[in-house]
PDB file of N, CA and C in Angstrom:
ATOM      1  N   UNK A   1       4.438 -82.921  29.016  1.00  0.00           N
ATOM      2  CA  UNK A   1       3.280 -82.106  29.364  1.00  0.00           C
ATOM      3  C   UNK A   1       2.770 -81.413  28.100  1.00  0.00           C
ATOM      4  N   UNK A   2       1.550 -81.422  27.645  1.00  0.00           N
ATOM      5  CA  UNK A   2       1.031 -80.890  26.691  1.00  0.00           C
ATOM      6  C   UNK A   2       0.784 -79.180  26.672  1.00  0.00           C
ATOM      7  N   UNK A   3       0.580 -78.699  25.678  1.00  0.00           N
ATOM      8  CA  UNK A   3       0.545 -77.335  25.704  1.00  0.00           C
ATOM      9  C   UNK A   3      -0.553 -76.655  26.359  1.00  0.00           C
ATOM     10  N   UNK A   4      -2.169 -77.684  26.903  1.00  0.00           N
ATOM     11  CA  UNK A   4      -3.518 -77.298  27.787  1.00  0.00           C
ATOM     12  C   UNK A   4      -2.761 -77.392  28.917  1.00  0.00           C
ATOM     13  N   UNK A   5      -2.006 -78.640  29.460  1.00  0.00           N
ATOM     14  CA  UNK A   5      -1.396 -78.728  30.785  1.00  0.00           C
ATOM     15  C   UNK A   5      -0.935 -77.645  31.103  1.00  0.00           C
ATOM     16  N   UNK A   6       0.354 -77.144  29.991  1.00  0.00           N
ATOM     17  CA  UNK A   6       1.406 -76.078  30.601  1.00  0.00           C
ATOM     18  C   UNK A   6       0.328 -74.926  30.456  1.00  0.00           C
ATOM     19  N   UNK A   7      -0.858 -74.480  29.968  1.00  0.00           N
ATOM     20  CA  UNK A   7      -1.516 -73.442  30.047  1.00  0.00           C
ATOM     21  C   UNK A   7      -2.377 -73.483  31.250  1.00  0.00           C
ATOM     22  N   UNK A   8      -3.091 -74.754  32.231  1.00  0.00           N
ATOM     23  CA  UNK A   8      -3.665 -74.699  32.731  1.00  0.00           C
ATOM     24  C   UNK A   8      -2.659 -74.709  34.363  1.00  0.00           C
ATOM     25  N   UNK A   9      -1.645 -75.350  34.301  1.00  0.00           N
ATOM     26  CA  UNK A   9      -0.361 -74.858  35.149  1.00  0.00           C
ATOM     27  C   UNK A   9      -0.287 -73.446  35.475  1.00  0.00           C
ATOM     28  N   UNK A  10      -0.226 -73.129  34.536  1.00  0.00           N
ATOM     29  CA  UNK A  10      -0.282 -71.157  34.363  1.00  0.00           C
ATOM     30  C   UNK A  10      -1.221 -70.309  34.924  1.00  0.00           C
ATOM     31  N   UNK A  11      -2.584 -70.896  34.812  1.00  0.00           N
ATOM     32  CA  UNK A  11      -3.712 -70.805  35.420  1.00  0.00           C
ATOM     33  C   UNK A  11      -3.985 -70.875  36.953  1.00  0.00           C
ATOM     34  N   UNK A  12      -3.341 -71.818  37.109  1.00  0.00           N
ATOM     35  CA  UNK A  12      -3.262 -71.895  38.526  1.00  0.00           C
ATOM     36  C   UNK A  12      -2.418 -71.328  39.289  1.00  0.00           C
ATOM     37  N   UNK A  13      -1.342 -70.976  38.874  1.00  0.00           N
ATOM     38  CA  UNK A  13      -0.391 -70.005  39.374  1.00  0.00           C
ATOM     39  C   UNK A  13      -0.710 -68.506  39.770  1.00  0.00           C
ATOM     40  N   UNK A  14      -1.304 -68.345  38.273  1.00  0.00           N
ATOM     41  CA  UNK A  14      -2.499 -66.937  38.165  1.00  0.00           C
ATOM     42  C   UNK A  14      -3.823 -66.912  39.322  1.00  0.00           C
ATOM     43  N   UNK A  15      -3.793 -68.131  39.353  1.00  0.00           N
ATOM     44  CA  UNK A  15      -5.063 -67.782  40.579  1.00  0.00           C
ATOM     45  C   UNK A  15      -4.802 -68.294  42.177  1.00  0.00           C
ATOM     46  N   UNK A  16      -3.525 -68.325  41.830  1.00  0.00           N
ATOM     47  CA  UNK A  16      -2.658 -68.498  43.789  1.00  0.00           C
ATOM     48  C   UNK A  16      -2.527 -66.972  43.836  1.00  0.00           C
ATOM     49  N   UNK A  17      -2.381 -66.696  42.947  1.00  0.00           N
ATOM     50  CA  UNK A  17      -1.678 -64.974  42.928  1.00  0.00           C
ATOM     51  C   UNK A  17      -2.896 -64.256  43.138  1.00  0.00           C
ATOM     52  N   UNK A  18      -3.966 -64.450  42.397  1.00  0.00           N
ATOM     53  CA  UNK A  18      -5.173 -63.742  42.534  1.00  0.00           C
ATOM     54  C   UNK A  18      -6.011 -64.031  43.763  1.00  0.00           C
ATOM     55  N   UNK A  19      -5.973 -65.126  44.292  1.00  0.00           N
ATOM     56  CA  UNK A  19      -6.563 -64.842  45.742  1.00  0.00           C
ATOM     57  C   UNK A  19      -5.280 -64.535  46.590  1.00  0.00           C
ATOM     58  N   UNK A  20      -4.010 -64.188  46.932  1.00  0.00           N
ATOM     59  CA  UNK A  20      -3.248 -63.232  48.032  1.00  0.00           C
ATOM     60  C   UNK A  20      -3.657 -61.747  48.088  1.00  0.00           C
ATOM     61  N   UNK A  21      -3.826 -61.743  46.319  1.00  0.00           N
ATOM     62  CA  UNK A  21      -4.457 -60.201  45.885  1.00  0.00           C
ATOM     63  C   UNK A  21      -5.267 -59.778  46.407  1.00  0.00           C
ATOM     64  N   UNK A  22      -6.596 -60.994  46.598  1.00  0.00           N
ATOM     65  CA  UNK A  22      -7.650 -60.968  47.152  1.00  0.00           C
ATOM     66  C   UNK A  22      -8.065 -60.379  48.684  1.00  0.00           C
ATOM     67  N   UNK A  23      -7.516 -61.490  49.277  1.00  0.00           N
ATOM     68  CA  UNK A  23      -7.298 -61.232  50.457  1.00  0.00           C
ATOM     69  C   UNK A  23      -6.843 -59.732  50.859  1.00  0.00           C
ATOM     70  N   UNK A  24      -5.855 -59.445  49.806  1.00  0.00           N
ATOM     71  CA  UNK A  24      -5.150 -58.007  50.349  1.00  0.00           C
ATOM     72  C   UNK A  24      -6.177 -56.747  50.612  1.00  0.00           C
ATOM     73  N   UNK A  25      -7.309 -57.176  49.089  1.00  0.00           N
ATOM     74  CA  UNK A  25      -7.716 -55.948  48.988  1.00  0.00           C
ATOM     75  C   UNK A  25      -9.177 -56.265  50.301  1.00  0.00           C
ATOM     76  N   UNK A  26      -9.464 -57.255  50.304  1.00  0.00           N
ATOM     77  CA  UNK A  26     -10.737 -56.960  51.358  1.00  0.00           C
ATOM     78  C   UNK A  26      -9.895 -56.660  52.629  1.00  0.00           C
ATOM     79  N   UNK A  27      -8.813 -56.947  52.908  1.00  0.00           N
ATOM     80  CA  UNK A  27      -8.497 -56.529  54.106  1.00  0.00           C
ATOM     81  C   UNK A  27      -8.568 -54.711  54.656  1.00  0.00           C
ATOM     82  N   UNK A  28      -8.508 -54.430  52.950  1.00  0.00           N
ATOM     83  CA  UNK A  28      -8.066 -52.811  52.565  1.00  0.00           C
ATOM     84  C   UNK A  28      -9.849 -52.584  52.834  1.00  0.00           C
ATOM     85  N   UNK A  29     -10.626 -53.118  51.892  1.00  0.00           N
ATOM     86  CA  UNK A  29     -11.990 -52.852  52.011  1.00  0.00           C
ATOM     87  C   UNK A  29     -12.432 -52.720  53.628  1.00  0.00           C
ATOM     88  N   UNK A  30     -12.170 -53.503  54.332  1.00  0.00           N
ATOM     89  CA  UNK A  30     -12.384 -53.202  55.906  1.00  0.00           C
ATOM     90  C   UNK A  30     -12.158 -52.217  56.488  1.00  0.00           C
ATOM     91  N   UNK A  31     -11.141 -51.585  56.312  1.00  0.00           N
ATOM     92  CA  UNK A  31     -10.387 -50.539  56.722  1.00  0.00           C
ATOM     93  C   UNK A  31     -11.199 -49.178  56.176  1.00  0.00           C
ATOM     94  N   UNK A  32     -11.905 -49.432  54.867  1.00  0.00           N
ATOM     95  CA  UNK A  32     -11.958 -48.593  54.312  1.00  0.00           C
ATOM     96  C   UNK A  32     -13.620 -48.557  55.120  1.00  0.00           C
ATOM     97  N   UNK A  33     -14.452 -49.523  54.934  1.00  0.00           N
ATOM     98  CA  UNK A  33     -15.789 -49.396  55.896  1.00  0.00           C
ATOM     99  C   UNK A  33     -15.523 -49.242  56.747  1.00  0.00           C
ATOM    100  N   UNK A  34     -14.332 -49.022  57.864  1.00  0.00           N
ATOM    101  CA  UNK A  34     -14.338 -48.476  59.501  1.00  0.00           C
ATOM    102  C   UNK A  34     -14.183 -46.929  58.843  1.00  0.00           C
ATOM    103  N   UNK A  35     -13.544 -46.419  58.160  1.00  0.00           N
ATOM    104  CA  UNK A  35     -13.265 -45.162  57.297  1.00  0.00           C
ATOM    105  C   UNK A  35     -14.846 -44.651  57.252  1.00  0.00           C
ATOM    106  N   UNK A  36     -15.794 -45.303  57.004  1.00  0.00           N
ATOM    107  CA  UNK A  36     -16.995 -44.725  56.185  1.00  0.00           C
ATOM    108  C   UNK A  36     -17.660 -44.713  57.762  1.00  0.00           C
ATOM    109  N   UNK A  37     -17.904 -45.599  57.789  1.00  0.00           N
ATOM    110  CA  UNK A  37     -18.223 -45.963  59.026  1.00  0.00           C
ATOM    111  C   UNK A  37     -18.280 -44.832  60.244  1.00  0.00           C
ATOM    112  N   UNK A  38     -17.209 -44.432  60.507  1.00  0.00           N
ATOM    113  CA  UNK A  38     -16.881 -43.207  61.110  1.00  0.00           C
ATOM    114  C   UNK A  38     -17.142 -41.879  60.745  1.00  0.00           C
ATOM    115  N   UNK A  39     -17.021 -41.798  59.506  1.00  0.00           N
ATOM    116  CA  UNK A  39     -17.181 -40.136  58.855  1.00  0.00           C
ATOM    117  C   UNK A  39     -19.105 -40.100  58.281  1.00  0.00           C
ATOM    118  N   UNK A  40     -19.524 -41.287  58.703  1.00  0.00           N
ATOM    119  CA  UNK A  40     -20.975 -41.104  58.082  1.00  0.00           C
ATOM    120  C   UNK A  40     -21.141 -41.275  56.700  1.00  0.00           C
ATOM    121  N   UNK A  41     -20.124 -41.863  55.633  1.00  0.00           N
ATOM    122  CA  UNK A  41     -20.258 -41.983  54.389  1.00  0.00           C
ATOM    123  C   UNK A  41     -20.853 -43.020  53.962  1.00  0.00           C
ATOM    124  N   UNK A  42     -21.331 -43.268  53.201  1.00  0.00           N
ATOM    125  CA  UNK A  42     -21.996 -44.257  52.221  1.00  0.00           C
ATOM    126  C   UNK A  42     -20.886 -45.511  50.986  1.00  0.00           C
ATOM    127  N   UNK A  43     -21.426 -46.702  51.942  1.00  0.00           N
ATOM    128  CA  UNK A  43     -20.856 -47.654  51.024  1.00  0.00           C
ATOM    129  C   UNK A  43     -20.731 -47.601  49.728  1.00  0.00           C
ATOM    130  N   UNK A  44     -22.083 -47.358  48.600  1.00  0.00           N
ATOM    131  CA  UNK A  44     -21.703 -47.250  47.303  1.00  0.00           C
ATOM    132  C   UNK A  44     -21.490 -45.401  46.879  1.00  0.00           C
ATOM    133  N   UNK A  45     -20.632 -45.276  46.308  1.00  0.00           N
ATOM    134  CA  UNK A  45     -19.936 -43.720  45.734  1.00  0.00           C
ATOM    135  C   UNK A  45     -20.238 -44.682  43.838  1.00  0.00           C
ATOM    136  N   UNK A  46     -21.094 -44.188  43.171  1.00  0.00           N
ATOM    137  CA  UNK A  46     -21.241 -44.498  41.760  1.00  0.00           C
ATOM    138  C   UNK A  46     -20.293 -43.550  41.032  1.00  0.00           C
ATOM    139  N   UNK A  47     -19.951 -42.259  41.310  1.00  0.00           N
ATOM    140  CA  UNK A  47     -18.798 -41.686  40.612  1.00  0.00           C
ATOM    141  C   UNK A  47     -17.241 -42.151  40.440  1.00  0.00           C
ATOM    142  N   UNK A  48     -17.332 -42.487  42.012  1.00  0.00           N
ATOM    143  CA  UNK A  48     -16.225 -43.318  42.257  1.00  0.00           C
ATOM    144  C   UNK A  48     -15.624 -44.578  41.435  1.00  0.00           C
ATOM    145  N   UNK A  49     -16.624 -45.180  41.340  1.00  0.00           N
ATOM    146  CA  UNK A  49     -16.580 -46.735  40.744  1.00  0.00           C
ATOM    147  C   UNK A  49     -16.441 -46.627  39.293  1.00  0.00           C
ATOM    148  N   UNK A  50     -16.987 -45.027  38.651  1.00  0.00           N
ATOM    149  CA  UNK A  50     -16.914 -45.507  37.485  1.00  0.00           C
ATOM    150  C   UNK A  50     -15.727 -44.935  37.290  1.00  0.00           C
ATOM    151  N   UNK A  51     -15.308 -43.814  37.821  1.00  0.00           N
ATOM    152  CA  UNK A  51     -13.993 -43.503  37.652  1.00  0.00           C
ATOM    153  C   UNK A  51     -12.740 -44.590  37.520  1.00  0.00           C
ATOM    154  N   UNK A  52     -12.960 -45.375  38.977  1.00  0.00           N
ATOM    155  CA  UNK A  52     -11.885 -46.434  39.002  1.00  0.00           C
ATOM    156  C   UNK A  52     -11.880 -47.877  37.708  1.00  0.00           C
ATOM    157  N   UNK A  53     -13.497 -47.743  37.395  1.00  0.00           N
ATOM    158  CA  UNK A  53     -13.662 -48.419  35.933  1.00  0.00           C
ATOM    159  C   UNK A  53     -12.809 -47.948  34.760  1.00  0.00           C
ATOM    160  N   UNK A  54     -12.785 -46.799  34.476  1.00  0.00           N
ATOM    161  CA  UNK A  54     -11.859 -45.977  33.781  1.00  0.00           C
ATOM    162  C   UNK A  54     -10.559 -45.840  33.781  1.00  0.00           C
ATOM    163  N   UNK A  55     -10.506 -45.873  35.048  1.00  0.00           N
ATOM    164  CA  UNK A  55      -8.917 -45.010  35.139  1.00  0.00           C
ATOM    165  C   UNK A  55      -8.293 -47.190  34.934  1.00  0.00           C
ATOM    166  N   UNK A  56      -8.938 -47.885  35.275  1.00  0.00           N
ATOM    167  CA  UNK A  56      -8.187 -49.156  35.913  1.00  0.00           C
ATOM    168  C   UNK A  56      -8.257 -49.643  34.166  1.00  0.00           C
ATOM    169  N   UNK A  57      -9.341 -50.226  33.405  1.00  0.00           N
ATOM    170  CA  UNK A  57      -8.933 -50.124  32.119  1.00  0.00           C
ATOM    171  C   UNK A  57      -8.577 -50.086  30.861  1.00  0.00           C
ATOM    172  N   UNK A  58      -7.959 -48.596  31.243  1.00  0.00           N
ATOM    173  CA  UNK A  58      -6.924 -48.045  30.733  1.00  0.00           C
ATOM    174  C   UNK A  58      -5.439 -48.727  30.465  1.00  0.00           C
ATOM    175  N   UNK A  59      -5.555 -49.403  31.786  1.00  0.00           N
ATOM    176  CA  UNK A  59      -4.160 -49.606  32.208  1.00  0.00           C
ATOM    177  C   UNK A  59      -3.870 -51.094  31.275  1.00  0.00           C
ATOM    178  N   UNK A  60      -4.682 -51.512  30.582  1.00  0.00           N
ATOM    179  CA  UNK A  60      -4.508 -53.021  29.853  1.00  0.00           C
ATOM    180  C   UNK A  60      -3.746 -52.595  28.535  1.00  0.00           C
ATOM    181  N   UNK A  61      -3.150 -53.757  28.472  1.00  0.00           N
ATOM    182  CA  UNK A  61      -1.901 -53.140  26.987  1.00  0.00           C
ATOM    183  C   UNK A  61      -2.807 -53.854  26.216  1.00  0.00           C
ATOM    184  N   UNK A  62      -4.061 -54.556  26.066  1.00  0.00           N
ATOM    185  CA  UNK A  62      -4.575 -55.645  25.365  1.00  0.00           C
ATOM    186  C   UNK A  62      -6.127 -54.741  25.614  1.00  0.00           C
ATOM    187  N   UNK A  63      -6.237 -53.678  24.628  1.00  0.00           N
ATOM    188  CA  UNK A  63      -7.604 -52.921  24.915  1.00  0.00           C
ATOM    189  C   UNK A  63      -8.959 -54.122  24.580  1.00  0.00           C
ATOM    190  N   UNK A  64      -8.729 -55.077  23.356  1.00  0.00           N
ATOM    191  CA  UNK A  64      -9.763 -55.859  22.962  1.00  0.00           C
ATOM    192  C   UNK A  64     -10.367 -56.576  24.098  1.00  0.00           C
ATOM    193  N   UNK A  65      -9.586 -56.478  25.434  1.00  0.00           N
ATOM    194  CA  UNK A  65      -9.847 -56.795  26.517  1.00  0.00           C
ATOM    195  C   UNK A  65     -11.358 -56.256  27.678  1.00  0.00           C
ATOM    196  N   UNK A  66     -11.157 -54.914  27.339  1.00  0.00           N
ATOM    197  CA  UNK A  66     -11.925 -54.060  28.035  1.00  0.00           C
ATOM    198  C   UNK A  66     -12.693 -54.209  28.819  1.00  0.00           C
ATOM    199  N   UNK A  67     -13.867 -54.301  27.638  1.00  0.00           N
ATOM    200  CA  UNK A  67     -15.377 -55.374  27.805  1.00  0.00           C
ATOM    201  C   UNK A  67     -15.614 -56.326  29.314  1.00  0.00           C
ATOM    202  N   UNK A  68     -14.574 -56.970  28.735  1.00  0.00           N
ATOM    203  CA  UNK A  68     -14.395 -58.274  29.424  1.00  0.00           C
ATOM    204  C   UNK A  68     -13.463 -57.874  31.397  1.00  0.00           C
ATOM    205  N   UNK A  69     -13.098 -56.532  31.269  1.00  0.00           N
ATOM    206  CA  UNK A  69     -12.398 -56.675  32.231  1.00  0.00           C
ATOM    207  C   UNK A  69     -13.019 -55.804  33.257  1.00  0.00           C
ATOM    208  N   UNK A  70     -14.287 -54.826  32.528  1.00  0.00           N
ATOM    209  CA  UNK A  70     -15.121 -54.141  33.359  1.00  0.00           C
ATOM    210  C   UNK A  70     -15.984 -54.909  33.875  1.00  0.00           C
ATOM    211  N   UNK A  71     -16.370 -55.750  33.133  1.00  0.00           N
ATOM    212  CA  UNK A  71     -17.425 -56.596  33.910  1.00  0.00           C
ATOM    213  C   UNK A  71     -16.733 -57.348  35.246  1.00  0.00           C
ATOM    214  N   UNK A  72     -15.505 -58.045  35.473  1.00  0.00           N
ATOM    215  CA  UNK A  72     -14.966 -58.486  36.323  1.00  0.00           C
ATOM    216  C   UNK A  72     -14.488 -57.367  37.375  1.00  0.00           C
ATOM    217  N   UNK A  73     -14.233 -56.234  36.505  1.00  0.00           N
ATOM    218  CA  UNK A  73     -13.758 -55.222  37.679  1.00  0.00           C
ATOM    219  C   UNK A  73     -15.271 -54.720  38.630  1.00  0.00           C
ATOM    220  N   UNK A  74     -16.335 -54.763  37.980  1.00  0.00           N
ATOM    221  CA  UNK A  74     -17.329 -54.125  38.571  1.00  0.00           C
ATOM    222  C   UNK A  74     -18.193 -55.655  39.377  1.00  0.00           C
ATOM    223  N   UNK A  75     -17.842 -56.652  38.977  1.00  0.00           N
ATOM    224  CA  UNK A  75     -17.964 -57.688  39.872  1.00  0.00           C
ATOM    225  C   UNK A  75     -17.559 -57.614  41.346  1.00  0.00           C
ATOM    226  N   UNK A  76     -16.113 -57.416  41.187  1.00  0.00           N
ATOM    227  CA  UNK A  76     -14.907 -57.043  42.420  1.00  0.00           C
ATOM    228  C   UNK A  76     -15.676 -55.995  43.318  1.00  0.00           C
ATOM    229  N   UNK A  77     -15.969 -54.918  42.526  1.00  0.00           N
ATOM    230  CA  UNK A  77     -16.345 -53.889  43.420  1.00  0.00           C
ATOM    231  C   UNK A  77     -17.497 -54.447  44.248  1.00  0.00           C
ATOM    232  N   UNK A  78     -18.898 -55.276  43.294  1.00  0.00           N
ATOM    233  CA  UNK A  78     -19.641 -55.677  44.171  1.00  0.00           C
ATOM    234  C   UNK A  78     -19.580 -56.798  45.344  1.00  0.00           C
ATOM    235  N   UNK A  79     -18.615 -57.328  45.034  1.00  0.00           N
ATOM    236  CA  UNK A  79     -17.651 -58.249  46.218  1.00  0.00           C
ATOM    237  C   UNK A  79     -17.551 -57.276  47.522  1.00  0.00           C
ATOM    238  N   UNK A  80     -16.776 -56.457  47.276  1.00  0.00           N
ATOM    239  CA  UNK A  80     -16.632 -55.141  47.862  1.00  0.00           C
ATOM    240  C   UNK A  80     -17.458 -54.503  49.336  1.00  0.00           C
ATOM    241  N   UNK A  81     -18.368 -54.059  47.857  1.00  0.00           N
ATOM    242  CA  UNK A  81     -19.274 -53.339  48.693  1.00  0.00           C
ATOM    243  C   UNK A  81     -19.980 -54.246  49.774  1.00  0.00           C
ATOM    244  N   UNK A  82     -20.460 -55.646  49.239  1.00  0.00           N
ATOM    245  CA  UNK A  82     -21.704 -56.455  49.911  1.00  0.00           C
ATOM    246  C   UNK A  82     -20.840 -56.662  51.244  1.00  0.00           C
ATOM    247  N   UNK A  83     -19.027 -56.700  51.439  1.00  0.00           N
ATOM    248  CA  UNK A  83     -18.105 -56.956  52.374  1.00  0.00           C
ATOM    249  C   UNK A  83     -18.385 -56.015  53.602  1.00  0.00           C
ATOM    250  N   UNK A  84     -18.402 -54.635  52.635  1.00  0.00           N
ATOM    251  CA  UNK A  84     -18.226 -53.535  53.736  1.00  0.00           C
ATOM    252  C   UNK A  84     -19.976 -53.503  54.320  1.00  0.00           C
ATOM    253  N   UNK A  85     -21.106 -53.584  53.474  1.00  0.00           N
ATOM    254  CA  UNK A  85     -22.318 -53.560  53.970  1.00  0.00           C
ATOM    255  C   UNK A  85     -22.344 -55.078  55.310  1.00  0.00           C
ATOM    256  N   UNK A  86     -22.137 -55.904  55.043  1.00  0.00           N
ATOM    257  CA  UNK A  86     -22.022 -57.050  55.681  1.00  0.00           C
ATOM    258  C   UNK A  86     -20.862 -56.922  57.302  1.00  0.00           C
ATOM    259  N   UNK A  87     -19.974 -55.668  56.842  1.00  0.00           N
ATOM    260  CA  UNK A  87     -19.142 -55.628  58.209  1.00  0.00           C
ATOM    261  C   UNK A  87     -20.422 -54.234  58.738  1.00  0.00           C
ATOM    262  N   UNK A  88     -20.555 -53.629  58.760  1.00  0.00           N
ATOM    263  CA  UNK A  88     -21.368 -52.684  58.830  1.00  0.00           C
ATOM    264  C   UNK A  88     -22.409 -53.251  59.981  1.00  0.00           C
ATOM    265  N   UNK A  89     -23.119 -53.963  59.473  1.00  0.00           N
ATOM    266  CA  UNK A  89     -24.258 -54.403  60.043  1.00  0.00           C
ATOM    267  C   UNK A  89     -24.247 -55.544  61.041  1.00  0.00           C
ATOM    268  N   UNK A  90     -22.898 -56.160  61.115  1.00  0.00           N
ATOM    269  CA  UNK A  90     -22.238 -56.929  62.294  1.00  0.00           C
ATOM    270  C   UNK A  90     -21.874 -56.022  63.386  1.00  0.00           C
ATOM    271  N   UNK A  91     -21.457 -54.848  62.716  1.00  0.00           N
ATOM    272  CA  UNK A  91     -21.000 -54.186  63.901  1.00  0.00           C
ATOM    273  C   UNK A  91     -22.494 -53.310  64.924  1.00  0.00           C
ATOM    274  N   UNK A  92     -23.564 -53.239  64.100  1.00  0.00           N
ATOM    275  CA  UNK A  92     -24.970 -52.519  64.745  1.00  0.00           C
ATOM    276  C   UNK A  92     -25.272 -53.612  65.442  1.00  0.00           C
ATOM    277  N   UNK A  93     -24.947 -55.151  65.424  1.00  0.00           N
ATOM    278  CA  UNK A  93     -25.693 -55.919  66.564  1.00  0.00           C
ATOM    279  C   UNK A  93     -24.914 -55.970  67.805  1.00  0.00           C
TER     280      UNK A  93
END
C-alpha cells in the first residue's frame, strides 16, 4: 500500500468518525430547537457563535490551522441553524 493509500485509509476512518459526530450533534441541535422553541428564543444568537468560534479554536495544537477551521466551524453552525429553522417550521404545519 502506498503512502496516498495509507493516507487516504486514514481519511476515511476520519470521516466514519465525523459523521457519528455528526449525527450526535444534530440530534443535540433538535433538542436544542424544542429548547428555543418553547422559551420563545431565536435560532441565530451571533454572540453566541462567535464566542463558540473562539473558545473552539483555541483548542487546536496546530494554530496555522485556524483560518481554515473557522470557516468549517461556522459552516457546521450554518448546518445547524438551517436544521433547527427547518424543524421549526415542520412543526407550525
Amino acid at each position: 500500500m502506498t503512502a496516498l493509500d495509507e493516507s487516504r485509509k486514514r481519511i476515511n476512518e476520519i470521516d466514519s468518525e465525523l459523521a457519528a459526530l455528526f449525527e450526535e450533534r444534530m440530534h443535540t441541535v433538535r433538542q436544542i430547537a424544542e429548547y428555543k422553541r418553547d422559551h420563545g428564543l431565536q435560532v441565530f444568537d451571533p454572540s453566541r457563535e462567535q464566542d463558540n468560534i473562539q473558545r473552539n479554536s483555541e483548542k487546536l495544537k496546530d494554530q496555522s490551522l485556524k483560518p481554515y477551521f473557522s470557516d468549517w466551524y461556522q459552516d457546521t453552525m450554518d448546518v445547524s441553524k438551517q436544521y433547527q429553522r427547518d424543524l421549526l417550521k415542520e412543526e407550525e404545519k
